[in-house]
N, C-alpha and C. Protein backbone atom coordinates (compact mmCIF):
# COMPACT_ATOMS: atom_id res chain seq x y z
N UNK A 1 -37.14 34.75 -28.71
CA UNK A 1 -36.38 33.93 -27.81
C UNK A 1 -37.34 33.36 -26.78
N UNK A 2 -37.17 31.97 -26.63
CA UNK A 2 -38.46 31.55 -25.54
C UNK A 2 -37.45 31.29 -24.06
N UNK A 3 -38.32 31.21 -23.39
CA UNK A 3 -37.69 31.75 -21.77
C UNK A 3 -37.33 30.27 -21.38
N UNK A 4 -36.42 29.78 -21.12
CA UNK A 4 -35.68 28.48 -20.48
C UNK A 4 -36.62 27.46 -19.40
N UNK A 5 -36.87 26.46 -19.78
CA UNK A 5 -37.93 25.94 -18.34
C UNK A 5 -36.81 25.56 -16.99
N UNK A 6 -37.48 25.53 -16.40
CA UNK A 6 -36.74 24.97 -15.12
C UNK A 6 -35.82 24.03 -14.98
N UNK A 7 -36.31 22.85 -15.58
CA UNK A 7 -35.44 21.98 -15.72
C UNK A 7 -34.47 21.76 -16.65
N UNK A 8 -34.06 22.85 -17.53
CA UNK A 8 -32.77 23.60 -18.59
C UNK A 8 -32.32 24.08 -17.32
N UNK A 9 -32.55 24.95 -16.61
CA UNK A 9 -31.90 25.94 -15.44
C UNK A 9 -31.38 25.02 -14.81
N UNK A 10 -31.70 24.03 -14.34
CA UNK A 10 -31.32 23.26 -12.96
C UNK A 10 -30.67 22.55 -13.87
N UNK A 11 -30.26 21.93 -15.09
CA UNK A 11 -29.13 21.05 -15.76
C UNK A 11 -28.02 22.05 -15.91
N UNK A 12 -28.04 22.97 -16.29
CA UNK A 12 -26.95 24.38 -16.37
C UNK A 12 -26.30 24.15 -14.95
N UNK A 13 -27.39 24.70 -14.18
CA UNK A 13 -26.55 24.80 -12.83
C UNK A 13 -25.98 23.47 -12.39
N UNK A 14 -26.29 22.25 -12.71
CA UNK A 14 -25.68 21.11 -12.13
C UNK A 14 -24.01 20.47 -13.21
N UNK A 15 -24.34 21.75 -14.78
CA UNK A 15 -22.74 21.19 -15.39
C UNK A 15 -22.24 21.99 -15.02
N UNK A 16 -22.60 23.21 -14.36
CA UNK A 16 -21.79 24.43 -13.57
C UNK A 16 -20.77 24.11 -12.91
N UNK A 17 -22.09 23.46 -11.47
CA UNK A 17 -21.51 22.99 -10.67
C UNK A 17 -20.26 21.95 -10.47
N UNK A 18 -20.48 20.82 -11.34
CA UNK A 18 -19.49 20.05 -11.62
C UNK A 18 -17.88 20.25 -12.25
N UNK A 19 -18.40 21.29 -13.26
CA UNK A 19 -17.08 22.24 -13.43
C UNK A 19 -16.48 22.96 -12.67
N UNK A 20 -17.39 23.63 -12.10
CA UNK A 20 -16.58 24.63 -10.35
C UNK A 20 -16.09 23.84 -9.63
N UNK A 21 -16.50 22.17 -9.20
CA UNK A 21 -15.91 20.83 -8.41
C UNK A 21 -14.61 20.47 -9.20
N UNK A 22 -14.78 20.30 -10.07
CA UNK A 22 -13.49 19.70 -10.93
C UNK A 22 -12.28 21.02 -10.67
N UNK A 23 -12.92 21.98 -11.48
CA UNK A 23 -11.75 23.12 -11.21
C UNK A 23 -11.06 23.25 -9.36
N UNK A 24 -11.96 23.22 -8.50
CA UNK A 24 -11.46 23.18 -7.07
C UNK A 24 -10.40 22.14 -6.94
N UNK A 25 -10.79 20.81 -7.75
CA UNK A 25 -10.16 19.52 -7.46
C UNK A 25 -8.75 19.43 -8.14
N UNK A 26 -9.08 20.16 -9.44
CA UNK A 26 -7.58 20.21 -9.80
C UNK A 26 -6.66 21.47 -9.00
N UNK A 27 -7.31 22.16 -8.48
CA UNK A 27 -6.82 23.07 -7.64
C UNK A 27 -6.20 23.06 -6.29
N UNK A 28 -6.97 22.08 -5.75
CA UNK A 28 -6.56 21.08 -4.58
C UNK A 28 -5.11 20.75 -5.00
N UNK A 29 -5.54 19.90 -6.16
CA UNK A 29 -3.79 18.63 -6.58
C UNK A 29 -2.85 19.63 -6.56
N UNK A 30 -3.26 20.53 -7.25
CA UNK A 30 -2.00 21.47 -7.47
C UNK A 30 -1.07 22.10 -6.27
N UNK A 31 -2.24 22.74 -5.07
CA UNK A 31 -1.48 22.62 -4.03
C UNK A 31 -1.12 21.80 -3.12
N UNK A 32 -1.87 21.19 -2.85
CA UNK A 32 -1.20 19.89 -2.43
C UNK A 32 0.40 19.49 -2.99
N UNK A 33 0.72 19.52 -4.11
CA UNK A 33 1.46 19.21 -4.90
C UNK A 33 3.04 20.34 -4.35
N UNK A 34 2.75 21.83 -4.35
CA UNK A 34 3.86 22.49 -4.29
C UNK A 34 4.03 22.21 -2.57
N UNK A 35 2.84 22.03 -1.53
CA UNK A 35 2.90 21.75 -0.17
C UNK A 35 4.20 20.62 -0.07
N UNK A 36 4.03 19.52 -0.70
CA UNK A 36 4.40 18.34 -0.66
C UNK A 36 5.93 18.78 -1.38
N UNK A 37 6.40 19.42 -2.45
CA UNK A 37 7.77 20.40 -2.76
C UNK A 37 8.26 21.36 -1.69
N UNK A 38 7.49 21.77 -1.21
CA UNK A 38 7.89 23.09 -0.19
C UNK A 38 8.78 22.12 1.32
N UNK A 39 7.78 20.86 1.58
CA UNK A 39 7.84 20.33 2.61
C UNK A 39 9.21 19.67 2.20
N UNK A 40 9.96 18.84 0.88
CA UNK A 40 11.01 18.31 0.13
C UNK A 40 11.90 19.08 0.56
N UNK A 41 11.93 20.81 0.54
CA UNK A 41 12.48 21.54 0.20
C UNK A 41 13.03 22.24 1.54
N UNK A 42 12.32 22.37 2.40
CA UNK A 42 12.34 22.49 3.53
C UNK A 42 13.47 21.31 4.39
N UNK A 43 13.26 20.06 4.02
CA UNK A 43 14.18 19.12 4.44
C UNK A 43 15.45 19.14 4.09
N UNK A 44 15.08 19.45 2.52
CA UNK A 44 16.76 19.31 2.25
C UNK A 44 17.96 20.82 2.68
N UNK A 45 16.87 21.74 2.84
CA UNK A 45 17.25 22.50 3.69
C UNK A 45 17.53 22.63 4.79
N UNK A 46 17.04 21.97 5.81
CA UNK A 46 17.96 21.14 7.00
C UNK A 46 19.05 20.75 7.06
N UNK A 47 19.04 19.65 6.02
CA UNK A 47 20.02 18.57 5.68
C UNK A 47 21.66 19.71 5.63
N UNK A 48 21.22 20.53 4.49
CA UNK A 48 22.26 21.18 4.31
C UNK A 48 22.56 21.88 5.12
N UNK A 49 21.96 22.37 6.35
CA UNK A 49 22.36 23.10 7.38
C UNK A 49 23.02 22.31 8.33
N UNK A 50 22.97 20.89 8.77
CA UNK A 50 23.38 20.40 9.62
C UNK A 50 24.56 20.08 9.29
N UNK A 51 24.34 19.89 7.70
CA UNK A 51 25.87 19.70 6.93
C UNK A 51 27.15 20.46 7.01
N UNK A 52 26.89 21.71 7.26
CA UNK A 52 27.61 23.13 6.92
C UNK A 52 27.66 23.32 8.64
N UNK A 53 26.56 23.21 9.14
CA UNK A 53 27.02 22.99 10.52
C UNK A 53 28.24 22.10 11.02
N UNK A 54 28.66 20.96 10.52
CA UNK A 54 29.38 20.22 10.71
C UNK A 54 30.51 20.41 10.34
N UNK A 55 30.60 20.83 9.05
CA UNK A 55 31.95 21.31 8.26
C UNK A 55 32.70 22.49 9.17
N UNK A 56 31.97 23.48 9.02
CA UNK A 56 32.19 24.58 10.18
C UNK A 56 32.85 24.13 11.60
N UNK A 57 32.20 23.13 12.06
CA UNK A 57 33.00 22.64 13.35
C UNK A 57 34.35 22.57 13.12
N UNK A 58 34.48 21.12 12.30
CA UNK A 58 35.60 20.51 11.91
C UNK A 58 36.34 21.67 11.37
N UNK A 59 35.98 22.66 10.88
CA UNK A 59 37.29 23.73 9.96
C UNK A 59 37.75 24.68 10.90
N UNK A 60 37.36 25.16 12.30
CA UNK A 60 37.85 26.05 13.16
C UNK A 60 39.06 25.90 13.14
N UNK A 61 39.42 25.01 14.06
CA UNK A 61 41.20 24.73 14.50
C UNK A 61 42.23 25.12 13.16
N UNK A 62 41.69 25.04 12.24
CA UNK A 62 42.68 25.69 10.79
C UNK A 62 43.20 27.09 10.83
N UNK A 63 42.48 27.78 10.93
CA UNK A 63 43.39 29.17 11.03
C UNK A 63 44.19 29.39 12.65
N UNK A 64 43.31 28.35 13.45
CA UNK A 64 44.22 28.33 15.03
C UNK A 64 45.63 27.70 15.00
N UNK A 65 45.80 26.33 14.26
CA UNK A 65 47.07 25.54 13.79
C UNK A 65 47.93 26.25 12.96
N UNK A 66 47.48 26.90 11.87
CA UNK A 66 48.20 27.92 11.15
C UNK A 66 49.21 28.95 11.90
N UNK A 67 48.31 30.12 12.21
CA UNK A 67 48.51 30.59 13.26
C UNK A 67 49.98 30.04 14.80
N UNK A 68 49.46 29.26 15.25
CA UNK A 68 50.13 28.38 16.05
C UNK A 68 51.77 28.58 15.21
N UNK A 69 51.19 27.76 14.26
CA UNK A 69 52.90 27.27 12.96
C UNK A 69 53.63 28.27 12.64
N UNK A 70 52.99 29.54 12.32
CA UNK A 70 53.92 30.72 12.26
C UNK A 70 54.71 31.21 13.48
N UNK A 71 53.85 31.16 14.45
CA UNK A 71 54.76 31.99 15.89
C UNK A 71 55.70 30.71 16.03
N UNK A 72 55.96 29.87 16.34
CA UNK A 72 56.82 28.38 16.39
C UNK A 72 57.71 28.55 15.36
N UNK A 73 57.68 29.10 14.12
CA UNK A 73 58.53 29.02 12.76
C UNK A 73 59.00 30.51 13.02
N UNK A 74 58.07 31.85 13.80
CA UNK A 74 58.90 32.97 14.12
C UNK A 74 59.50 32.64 15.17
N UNK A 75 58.95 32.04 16.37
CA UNK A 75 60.49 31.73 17.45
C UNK A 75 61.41 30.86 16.93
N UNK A 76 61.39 30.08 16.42
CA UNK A 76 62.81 29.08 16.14
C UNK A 76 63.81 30.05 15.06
N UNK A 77 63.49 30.97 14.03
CA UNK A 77 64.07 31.82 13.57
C UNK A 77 64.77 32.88 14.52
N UNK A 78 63.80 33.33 15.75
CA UNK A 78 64.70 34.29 16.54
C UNK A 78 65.81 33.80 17.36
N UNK A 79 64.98 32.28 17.70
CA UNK A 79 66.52 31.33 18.32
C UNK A 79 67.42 31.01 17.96
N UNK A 80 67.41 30.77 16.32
CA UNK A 80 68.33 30.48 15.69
C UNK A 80 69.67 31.64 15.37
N UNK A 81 68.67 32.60 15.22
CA UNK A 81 69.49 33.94 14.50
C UNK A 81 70.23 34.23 15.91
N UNK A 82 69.61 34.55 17.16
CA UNK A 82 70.34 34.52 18.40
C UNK A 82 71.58 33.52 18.76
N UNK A 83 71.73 32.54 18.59
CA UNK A 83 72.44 31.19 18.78
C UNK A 83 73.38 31.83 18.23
N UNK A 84 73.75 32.58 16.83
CA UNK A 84 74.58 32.97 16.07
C UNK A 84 75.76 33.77 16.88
């Protein structure tokens, strides 16, 4: 086996290198990529909170009106049955 000259060594190390660059680079895209999902994801997660925030407002007074309608439908029954 004859021993590698220098300038074999230093072409090795420079398709090395270029492969370790490429691999970083696709490595980069990739996160970059779920950053740019996470950040999507994150919004629409807002979205839906402000949403449900809102709904929630608007739905309180429902079990208060309810509520309300029964005691009004139990007094007019005790008035009525009294009247008798």
């Amino acid at each position: 086996m004859t021993d590698p000259t220098p300038g074999d060594v230093a072409l090795e190390l420079e398709r090395l290198r270029g492969v370790v660059e490429a691999g970083f680079a696709r490595t980069d895209g990739s996160l970059a990529l779920l950053v740019q999902r996470s950040d999507q994801t994150d919004n629409r997660l807002a979205d839906h909170e402000q949403r449900l925030d809102i709904l929630e407002k608007t739905r309180w007074p429902l079990p208060s009106v309810l509520a309300l309608v029964g005691v009004i439908g139990l007094a007019l029954t005790l008035w009525q049955t009294a009247a008798h």
